[in-house]
Protein backbone atom coordinates (compact mmCIF):
# COMPACT_ATOMS: atom_id res chain seq x y z
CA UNK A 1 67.94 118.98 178.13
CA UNK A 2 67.80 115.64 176.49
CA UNK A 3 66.77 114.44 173.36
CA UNK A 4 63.26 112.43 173.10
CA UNK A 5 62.57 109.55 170.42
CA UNK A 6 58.57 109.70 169.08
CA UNK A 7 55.99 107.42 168.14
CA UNK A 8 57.52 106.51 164.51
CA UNK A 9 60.50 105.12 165.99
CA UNK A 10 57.57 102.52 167.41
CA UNK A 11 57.93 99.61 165.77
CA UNK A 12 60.50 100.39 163.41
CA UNK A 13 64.05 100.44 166.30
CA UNK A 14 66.37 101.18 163.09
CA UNK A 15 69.28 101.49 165.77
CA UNK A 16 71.42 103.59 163.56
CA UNK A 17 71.26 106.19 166.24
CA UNK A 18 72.59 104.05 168.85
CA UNK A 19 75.76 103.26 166.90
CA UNK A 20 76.31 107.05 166.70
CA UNK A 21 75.34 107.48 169.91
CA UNK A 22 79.29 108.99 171.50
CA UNK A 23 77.66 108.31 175.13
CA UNK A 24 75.41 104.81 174.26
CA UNK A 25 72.54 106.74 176.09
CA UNK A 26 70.43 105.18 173.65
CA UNK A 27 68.50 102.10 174.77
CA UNK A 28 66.09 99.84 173.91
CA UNK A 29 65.12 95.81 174.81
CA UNK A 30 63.81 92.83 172.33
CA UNK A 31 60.61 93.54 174.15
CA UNK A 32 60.62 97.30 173.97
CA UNK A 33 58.63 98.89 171.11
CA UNK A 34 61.05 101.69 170.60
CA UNK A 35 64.02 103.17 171.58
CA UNK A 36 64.70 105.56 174.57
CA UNK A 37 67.16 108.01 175.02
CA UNK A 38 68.69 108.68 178.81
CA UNK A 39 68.02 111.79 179.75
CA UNK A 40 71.25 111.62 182.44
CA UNK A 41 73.25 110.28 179.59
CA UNK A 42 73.09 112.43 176.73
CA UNK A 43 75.00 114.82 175.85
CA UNK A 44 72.19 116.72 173.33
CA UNK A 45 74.89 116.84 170.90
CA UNK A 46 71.80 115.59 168.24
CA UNK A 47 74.46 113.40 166.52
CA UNK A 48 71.57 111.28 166.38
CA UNK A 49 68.78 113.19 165.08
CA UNK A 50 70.34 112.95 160.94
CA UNK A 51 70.93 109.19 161.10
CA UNK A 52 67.45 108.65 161.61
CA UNK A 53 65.75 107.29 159.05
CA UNK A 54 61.85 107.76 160.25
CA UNK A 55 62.83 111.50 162.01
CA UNK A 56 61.74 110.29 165.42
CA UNK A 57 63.94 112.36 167.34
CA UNK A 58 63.79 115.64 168.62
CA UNK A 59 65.53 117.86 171.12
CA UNK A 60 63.14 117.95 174.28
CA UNK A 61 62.02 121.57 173.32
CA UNK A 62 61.30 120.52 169.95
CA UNK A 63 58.88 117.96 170.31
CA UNK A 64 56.16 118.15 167.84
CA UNK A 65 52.62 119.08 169.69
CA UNK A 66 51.42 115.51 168.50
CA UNK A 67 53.97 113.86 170.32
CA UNK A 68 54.38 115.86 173.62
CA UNK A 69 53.51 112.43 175.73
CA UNK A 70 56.77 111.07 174.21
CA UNK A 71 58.43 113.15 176.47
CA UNK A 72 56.89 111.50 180.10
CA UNK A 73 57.14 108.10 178.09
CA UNK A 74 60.61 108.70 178.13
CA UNK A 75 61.23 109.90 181.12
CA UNK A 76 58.89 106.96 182.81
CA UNK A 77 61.02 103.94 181.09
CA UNK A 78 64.41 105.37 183.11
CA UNK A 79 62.61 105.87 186.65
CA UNK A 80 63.69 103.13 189.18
């Protein structure tokens, strides 16, 4: 199980997660409205989840209702 980033990491792309990030699953272009998290990549050790400062990410299981479609967005930006 990965961890999933949620809609108020849109606009916003703090990147303090990435620089905790131990496997730098954490990814994320100029043109990309938020950040992404590789679900092959991480580790779900959550070191990212404190450094947050908008609380946009969750453990996969843990996804608020609200933001459920976060977890296909995900999913869809590392396909291909």
């Amino acid at each position: 199980m990965a961890h999933i980033i949620a809609e108020p990491c849109i606009g916003v792309k703090d990147k303090a997660c990435v620089e905790v990030c131990p496997t730098e699953c954490i990814q994320g272009g100029d043109n990309d409205e938020q950040l992404y998290i590789n679900p092959d990549d991480c580790l779900d050790c959550a070191a990212c989840e404190p450094v947050c400062p908008v609380n946009a990410i969750f453990a996969e299981d843990e996804v608020p209702e609200k933001w459920q479609s976060f977890i296909e967005k995900n999913r869809k930006h590392f396909e291909g």
